[in-house]
C-alpha atoms as a PDB file:
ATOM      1  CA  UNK A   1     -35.217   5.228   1.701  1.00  0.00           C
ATOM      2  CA  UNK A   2     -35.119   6.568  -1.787  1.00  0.00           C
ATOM      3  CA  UNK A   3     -38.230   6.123  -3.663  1.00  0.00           C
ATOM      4  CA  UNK A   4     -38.167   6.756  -7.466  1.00  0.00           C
ATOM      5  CA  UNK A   5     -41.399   6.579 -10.030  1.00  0.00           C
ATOM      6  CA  UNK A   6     -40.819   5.014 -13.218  1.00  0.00           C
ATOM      7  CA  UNK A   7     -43.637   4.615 -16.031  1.00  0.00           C
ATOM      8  CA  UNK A   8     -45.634   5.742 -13.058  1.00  0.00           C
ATOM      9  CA  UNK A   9     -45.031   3.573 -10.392  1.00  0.00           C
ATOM     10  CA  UNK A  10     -43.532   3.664  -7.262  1.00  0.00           C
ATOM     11  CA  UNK A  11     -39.841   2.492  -7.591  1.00  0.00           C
ATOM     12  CA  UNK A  12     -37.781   0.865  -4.289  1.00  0.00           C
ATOM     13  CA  UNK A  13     -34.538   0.130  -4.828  1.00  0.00           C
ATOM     14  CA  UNK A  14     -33.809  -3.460  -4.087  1.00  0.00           C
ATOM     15  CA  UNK A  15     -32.213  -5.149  -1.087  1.00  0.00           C
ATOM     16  CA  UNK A  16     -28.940  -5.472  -3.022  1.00  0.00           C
ATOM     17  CA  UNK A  17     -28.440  -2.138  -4.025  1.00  0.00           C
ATOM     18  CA  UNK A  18     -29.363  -0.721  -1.078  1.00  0.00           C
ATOM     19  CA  UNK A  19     -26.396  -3.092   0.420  1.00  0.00           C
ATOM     20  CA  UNK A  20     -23.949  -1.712  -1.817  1.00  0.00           C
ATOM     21  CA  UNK A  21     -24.847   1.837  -1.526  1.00  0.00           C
ATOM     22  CA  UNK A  22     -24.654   1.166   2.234  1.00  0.00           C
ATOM     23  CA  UNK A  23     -21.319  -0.591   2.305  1.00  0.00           C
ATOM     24  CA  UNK A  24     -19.355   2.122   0.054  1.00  0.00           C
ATOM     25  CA  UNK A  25     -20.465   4.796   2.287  1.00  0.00           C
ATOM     26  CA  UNK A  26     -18.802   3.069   4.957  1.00  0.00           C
ATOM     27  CA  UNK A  27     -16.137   1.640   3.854  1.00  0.00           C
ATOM     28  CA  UNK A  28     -13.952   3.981   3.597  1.00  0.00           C
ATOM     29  CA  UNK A  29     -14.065   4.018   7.212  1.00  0.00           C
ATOM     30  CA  UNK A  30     -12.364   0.719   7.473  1.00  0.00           C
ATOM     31  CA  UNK A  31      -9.218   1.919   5.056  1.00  0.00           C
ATOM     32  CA  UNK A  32      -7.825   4.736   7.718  1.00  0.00           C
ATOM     33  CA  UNK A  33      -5.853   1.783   9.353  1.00  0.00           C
ATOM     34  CA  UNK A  34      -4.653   0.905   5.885  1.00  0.00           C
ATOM     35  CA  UNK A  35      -3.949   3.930   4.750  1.00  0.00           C
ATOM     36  CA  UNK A  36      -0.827   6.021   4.099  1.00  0.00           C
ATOM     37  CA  UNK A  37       2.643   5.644   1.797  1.00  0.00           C
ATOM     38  CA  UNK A  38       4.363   2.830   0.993  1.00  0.00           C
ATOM     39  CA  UNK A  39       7.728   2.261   3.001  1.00  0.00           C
ATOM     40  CA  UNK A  40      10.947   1.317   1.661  1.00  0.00           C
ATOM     41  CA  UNK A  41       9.511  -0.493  -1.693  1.00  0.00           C
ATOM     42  CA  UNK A  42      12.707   0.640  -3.252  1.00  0.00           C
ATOM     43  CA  UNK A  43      14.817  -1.516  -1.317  1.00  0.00           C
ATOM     44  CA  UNK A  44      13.134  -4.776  -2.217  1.00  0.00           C
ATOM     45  CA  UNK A  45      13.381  -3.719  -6.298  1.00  0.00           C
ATOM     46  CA  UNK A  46      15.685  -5.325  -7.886  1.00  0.00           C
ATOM     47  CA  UNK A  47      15.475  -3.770 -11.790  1.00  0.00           C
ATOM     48  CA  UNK A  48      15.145  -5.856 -14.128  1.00  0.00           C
ATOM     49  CA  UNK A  49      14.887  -9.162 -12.263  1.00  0.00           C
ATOM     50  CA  UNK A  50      11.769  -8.311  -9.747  1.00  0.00           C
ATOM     51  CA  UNK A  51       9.261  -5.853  -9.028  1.00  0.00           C
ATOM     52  CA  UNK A  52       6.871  -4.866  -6.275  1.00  0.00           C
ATOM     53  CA  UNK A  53       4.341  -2.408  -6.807  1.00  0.00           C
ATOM     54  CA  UNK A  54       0.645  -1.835  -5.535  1.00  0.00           C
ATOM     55  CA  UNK A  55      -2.457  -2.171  -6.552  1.00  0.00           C
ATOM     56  CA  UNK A  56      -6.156   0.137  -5.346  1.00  0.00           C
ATOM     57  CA  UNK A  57      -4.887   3.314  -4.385  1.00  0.00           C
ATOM     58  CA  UNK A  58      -5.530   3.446  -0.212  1.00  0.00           C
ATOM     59  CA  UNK A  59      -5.214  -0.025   0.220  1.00  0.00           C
ATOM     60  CA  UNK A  60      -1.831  -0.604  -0.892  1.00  0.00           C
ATOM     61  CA  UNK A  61      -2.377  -4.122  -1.820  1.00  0.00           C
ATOM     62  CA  UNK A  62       1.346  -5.344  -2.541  1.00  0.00           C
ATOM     63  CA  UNK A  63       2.690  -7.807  -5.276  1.00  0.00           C
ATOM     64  CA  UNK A  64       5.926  -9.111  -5.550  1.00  0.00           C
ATOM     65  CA  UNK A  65       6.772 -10.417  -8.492  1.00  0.00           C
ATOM     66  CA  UNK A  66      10.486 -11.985  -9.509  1.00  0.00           C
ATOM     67  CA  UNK A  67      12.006 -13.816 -12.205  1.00  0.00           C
ATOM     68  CA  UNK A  68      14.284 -17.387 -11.504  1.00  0.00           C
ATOM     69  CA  UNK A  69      16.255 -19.495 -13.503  1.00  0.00           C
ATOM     70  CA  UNK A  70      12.837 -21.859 -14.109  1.00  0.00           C
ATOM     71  CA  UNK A  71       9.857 -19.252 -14.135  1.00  0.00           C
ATOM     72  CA  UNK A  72       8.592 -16.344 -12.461  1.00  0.00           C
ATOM     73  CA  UNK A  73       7.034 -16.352  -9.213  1.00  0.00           C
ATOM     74  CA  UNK A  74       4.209 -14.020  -7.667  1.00  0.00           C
ATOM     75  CA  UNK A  75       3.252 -12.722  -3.799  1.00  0.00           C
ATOM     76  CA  UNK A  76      -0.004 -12.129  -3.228  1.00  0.00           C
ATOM     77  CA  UNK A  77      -2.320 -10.543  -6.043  1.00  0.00           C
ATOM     78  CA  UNK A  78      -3.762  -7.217  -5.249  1.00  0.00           C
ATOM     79  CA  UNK A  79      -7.075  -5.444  -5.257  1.00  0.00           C
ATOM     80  CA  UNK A  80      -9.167  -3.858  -8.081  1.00  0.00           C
ATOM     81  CA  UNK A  81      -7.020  -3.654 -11.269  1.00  0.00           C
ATOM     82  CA  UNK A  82      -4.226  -6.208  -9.804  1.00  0.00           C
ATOM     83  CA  UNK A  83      -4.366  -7.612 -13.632  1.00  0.00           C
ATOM     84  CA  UNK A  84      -3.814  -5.329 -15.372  1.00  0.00           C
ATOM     85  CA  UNK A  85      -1.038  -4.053 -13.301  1.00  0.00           C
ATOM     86  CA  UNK A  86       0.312  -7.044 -12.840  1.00  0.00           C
ATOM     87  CA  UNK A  87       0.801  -7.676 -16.707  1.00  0.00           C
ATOM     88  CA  UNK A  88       2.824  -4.010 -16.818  1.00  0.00           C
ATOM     89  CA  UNK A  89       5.140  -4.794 -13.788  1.00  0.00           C
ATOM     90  CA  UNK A  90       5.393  -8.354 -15.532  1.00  0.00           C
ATOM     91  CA  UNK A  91       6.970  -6.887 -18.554  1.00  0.00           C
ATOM     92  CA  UNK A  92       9.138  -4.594 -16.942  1.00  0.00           C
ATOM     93  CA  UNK A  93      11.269  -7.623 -16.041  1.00  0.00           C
ATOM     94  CA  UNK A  94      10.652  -9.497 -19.090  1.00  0.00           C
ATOM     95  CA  UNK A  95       8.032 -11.764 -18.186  1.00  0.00           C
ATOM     96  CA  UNK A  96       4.547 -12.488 -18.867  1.00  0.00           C
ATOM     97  CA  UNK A  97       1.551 -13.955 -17.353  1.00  0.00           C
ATOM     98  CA  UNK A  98       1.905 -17.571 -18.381  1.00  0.00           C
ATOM     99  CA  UNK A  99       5.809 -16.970 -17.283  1.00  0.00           C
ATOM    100  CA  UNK A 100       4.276 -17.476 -13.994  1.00  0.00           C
ATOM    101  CA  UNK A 101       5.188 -20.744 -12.467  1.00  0.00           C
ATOM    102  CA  UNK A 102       3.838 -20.211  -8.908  1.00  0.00           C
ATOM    103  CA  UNK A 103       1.919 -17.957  -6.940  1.00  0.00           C
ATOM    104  CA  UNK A 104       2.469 -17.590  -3.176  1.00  0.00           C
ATOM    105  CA  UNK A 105      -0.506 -16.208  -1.348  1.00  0.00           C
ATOM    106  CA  UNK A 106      -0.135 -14.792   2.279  1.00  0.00           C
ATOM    107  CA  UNK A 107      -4.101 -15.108   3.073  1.00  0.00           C
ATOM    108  CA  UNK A 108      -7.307 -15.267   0.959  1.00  0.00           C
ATOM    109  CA  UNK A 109      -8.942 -11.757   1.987  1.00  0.00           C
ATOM    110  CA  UNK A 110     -10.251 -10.079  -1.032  1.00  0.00           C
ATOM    111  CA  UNK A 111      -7.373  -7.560  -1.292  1.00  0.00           C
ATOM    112  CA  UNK A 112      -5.045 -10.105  -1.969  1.00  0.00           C
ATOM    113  CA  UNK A 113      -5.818 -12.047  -4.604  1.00  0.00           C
ATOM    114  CA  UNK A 114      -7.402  -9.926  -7.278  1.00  0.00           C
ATOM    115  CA  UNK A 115      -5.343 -10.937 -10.289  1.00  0.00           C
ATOM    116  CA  UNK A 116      -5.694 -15.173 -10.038  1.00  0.00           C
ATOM    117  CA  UNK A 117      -7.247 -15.073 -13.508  1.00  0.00           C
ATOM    118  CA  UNK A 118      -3.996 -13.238 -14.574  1.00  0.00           C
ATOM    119  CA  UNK A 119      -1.876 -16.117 -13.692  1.00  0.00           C
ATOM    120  CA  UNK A 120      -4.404 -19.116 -12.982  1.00  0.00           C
ATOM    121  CA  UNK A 121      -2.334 -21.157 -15.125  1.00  0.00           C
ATOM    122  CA  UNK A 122       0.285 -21.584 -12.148  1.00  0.00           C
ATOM    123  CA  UNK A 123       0.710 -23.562  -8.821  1.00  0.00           C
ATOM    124  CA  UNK A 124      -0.658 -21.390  -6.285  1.00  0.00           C
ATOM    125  CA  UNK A 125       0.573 -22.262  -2.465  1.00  0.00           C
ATOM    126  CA  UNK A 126      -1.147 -21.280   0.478  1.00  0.00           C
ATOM    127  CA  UNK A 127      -1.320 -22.937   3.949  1.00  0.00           C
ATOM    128  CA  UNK A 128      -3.813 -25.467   3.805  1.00  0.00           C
ATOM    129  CA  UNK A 129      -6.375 -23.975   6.204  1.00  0.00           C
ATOM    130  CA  UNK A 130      -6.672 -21.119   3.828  1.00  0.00           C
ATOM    131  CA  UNK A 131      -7.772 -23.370   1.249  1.00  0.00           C
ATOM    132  CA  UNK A 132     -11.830 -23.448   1.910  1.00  0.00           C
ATOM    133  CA  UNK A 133     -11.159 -19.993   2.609  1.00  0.00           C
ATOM    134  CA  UNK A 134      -9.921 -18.683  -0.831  1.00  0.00           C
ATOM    135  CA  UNK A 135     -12.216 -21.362  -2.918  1.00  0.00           C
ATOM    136  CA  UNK A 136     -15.159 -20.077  -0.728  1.00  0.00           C
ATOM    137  CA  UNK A 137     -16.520 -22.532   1.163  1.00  0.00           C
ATOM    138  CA  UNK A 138     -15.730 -21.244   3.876  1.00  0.00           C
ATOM    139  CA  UNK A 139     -16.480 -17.818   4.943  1.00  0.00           C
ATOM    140  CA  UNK A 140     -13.920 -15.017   6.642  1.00  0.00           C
ATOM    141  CA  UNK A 141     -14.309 -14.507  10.706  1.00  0.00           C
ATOM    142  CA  UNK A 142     -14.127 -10.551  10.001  1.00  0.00           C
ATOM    143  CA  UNK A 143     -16.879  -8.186   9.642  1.00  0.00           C
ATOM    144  CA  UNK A 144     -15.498  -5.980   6.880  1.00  0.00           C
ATOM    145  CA  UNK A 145     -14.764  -9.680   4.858  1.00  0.00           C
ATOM    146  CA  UNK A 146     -18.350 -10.559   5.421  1.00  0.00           C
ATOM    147  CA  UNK A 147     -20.169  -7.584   4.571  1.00  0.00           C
ATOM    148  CA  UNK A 148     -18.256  -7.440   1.330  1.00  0.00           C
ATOM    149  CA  UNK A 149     -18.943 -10.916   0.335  1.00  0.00           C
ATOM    150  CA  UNK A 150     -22.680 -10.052   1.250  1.00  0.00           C
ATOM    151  CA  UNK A 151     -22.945  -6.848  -0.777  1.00  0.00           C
ATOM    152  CA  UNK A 152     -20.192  -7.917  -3.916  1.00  0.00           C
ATOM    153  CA  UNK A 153     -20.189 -11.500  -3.677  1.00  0.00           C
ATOM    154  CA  UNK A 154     -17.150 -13.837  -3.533  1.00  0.00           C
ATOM    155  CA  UNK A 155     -13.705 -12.963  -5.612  1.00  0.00           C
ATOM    156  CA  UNK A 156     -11.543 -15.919  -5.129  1.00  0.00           C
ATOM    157  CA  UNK A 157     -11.389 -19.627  -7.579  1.00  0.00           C
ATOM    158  CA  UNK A 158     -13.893 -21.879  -7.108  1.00  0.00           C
ATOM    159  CA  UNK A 159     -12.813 -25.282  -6.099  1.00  0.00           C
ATOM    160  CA  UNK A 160     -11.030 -26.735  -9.558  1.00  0.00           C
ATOM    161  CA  UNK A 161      -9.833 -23.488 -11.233  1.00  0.00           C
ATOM    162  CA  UNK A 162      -6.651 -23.216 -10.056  1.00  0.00           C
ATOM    163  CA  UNK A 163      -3.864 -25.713  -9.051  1.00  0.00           C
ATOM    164  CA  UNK A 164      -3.517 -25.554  -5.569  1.00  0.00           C
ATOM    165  CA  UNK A 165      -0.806 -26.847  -3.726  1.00  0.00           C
ATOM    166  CA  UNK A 166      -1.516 -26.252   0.397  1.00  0.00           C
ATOM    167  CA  UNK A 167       1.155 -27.450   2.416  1.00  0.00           C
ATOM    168  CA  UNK A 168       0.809 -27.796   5.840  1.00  0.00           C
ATOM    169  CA  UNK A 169       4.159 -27.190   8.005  1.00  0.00           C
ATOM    170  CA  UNK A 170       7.130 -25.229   7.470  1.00  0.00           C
ATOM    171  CA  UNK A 171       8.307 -25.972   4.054  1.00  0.00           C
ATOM    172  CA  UNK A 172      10.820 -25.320   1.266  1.00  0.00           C
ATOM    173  CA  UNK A 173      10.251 -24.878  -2.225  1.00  0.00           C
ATOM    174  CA  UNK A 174      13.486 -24.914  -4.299  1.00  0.00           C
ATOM    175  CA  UNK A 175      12.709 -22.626  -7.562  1.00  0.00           C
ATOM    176  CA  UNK A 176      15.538 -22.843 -10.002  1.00  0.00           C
ATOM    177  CA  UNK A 177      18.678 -21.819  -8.035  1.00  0.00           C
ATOM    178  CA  UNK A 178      16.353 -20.076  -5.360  1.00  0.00           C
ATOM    179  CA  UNK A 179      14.558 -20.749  -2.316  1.00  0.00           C
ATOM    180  CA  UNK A 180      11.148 -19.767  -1.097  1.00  0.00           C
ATOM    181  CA  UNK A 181      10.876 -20.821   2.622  1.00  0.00           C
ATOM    182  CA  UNK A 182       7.073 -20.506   3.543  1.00  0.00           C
ATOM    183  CA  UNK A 183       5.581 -20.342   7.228  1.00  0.00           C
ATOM    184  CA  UNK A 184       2.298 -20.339   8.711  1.00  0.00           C
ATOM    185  CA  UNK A 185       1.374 -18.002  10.804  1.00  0.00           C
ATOM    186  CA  UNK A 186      -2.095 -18.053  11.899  1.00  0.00           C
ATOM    187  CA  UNK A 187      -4.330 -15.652  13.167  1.00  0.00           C
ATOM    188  CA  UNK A 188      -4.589 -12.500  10.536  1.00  0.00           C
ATOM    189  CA  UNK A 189      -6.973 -15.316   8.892  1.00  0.00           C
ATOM    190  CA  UNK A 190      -7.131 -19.409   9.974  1.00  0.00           C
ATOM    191  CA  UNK A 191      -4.388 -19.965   7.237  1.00  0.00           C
ATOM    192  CA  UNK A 192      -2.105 -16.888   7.407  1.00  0.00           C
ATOM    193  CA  UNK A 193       1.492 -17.686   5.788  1.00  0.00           C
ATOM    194  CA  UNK A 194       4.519 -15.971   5.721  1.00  0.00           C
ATOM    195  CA  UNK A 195       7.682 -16.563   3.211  1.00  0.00           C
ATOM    196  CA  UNK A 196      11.156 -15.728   2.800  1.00  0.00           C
ATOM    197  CA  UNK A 197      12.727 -15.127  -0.102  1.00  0.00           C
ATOM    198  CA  UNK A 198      15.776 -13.226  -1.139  1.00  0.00           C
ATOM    199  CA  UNK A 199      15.950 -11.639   2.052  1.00  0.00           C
ATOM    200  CA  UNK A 200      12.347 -10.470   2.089  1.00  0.00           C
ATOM    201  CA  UNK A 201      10.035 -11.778   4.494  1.00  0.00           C
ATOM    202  CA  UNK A 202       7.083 -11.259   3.613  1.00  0.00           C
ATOM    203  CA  UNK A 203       4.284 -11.292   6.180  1.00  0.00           C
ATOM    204  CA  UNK A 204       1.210 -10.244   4.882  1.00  0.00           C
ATOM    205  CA  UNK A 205      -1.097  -8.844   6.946  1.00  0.00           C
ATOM    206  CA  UNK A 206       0.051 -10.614  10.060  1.00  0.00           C
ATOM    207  CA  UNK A 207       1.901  -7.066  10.550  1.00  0.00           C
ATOM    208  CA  UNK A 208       0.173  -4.210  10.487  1.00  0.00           C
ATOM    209  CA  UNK A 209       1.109  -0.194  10.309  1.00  0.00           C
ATOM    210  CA  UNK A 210      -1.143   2.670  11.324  1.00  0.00           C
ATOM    211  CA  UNK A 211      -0.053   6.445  10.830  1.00  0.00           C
ATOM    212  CA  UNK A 212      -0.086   7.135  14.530  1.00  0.00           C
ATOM    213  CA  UNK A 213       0.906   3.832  16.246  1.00  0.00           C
ATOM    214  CA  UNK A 214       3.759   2.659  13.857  1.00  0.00           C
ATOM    215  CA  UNK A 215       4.026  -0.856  13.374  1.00  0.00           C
ATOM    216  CA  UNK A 216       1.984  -3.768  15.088  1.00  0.00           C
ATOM    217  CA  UNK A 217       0.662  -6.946  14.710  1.00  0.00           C
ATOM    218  CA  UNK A 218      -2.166  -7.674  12.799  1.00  0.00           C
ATOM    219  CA  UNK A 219      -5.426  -5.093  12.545  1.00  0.00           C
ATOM    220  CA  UNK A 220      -8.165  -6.290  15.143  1.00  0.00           C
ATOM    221  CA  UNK A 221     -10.800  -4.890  12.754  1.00  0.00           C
ATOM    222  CA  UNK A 222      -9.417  -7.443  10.037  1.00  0.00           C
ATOM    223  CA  UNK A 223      -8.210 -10.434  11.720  1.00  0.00           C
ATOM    224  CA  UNK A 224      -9.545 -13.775  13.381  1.00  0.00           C
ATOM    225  CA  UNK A 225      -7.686 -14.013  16.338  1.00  0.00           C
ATOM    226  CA  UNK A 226      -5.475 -11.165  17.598  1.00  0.00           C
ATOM    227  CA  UNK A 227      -3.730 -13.052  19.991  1.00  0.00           C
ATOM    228  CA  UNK A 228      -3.338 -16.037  18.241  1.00  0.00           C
ATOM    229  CA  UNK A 229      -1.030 -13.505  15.593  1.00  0.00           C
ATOM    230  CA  UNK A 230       1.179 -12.390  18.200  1.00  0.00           C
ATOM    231  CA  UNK A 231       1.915 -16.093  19.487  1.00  0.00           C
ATOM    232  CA  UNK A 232       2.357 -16.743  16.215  1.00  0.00           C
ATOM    233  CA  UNK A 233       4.803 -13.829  15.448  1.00  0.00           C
ATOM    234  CA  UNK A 234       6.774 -14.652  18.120  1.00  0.00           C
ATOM    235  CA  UNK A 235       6.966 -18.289  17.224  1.00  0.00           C
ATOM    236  CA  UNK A 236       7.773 -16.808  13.732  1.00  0.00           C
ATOM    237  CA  UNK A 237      10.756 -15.068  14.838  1.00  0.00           C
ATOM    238  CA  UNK A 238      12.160 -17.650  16.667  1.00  0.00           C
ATOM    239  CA  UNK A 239      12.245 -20.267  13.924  1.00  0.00           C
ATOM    240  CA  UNK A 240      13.368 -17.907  11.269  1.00  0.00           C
ATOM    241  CA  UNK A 241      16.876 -17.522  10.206  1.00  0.00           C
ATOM    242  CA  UNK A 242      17.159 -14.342  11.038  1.00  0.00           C
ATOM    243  CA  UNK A 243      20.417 -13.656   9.634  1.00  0.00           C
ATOM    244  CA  UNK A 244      19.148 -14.099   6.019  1.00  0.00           C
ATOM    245  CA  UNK A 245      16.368 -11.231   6.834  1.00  0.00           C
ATOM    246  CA  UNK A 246      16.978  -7.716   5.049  1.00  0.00           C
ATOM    247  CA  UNK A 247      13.312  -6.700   5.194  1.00  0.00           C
ATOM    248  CA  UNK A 248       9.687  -7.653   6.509  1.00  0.00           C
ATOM    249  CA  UNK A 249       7.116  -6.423   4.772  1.00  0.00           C
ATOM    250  CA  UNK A 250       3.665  -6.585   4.978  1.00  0.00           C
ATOM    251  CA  UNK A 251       0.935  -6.772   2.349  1.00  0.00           C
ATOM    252  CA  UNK A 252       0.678  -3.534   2.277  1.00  0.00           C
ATOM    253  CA  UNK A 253       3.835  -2.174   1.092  1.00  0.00           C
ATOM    254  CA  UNK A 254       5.336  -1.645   4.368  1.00  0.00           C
ATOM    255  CA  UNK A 255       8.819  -2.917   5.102  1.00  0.00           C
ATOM    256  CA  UNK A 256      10.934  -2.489   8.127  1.00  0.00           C
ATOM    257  CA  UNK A 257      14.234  -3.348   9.028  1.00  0.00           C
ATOM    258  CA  UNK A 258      14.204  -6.751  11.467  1.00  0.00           C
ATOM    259  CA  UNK A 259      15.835  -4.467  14.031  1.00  0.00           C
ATOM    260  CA  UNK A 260      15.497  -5.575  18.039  1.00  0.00           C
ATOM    261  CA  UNK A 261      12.751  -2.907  17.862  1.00  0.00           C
ATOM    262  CA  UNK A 262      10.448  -3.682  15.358  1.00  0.00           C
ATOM    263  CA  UNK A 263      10.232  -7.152  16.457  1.00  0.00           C
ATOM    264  CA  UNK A 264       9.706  -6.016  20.540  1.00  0.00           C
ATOM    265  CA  UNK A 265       6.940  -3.895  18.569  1.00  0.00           C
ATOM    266  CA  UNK A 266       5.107  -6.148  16.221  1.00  0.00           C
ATOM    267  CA  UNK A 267       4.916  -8.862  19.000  1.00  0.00           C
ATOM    268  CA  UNK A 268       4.066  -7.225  21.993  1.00  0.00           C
END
C-alpha cells in the first residue's frame, strides 16, 4: 500500500480508491474476450435511414439506431461516450435525440446502456425480468458486473426516470410501417432479449465471438447461466422466422450470416 504525507501526516488512500485503482488494473483482463474488429457493420447500414456504430474502443458496445415513418428507434446504448456519439450518428440520418420514440435494450449490463440520459424522453422496452436489473434493485449474477458496481457505482435509471415498458412474452411492436419483433432469451442476464428488425436480429450478448474460437454462445465470464443461453438459443431459432433473417448480430458489432453453421456453432 501506497502511503503519502501531506501537511505532515501520514496519508492512506481510502478504501474506494484503492478499489478503483485495483479494478482498472484488472480489467483489462476481462476485455480479451471482447476484443477485436467489428464484423460486417456495413451490411446492416442503411445511409441515410439507419446507423450502427460503436461506442468505448475494445468493447465494441453496438447501437443501432433507425429512422420510421413515426420516430426513430434505438438498440442498446453503449459504453463511455455512448451520448455523445449517439447525438453524431443521430444526425447523420436526420434525427435527434428527442426524435427518439423507443429504445430497445438487449440486457442492462453497464456496456449497454450508457446513453439513457440521451434519449430518456422515450419508451424504453426490455423483458420484464431485466427491469430491477437496469433500475438497480437488483444486482448482476457476474463478477466483472459486481465489482464494477462496487468500485464505480450503478449507471442505469433509477426507478421513475424513464418510461419503461417490460413485456413479458414474445411480442410485436408495430412502429410506423415497421415491425420490431422482440424475444427473450434468458441466460446472458435473467432478462436477456433479442429483436428482429429489418432483417437484423439482434442478439446482444446472448452470442458471443472470441478471436480464436469464432462464434459462441454467451461469455461464461459475463453471463448468469451458460446453459440456460444455449436452451434458450435453440428455442430462439426455432421460433424465429428464419426466412426474414439477413444478419445476427451481437452487441458487440459482430454479425454473421444465419447460415446452418453459425447456428450448429452458437448453440452447441
Amino acid at each position: 500500500m501506497r502511503i503519502r504525507m501531506r501537511g505532515g501526516r501520514l496519508h492512506r488512500p481510502n478504501a474506494t480508491a484503492m478499489r478503483r485503482r485495483i479494478f482498472i488494473s484488472i480489467f483489462p483482463f476481462f476485455l480479451l474476450p471482447l476484443g477485436g474488429c467489428t464484423y460486417h457493420l456495413a451490411q446492416i447500414q442503411e445511409p441515410g435511414r439507419a446507423v450502427a456504430f460503436t461506442t468505448a474502443g475494445p468493447w465494441r458496445s453496438m447501437i443501432y439506431a433507425a429512422k420510421t415513418d413515426s420516430g426513430t428507434i434505438v438498440v442498446d446504448l453503449g459504453f463511455v461516450g455512448a451520448g455523445h456519439r449517439l447525438r453524431s450518428r443521430l444526425r447523420s440520418i436526420g434525427a435527434v435525440p428527442g426524435d427518439v420514440t423507443d429504445v430497445f435494450l438487449t440486457h442492462s449490463h453497464r456496456d449497454h446502456i450508457a446513453a439513457w440520459k440521451t434519449v430518456r424522453g422515450a419508451r424504453f422496452h426490455l423483458w420484464m425480468p431485466e427491469e430491477p436489473l437496469l433500475e438497480g434493485e437488483k444486482r448482476h449474477a457476474d463478477v466483472p458486473s459486481r465489482l464494477a458496481t462496487s468500485v464505480f457505482g450503478r449507471t442505469g435509471p433509477r426507478p421513475g426516470e424513464v418510461d419503461l415498458r417490460p413485456f413479458s412474452a414474445d411480442t410485436a411492436f408495430v412502429v410506423g410501417s415497421d415491425t420490431v419483433r422482440a424475444y427473450p432469451v434468458p441466460g446472458h442476464t435473467p432478462g436477456s432479449a433479442a429483436y428482429l428488425f429489418r432483417g437484423i436480429l439482434f442478439v446482444g450478448d446472448a452470442v458471443a465471438r472470441k478471436p480464436l474460437r469464432g462464434y459462441g454462445g454467451a461469455d461464461p465470464l459475463f453471463s448468469m447461466d451458460p446453459r440456460m443461453n444455449r436452451q434458450t438459443l435453440i428455442g430462439l431459432f426455432a421460433r424465429v422466422p428464419m426466412e426474414r433473417v439477413r444478419w445476427v448480430c451481437n452487441a458487440h458489432a459482430k454479425c454473421s450470416e444465419p447460415t446452418e453453421r453459425f447456428i450448429r456453432k452458437v448453440t452447441r
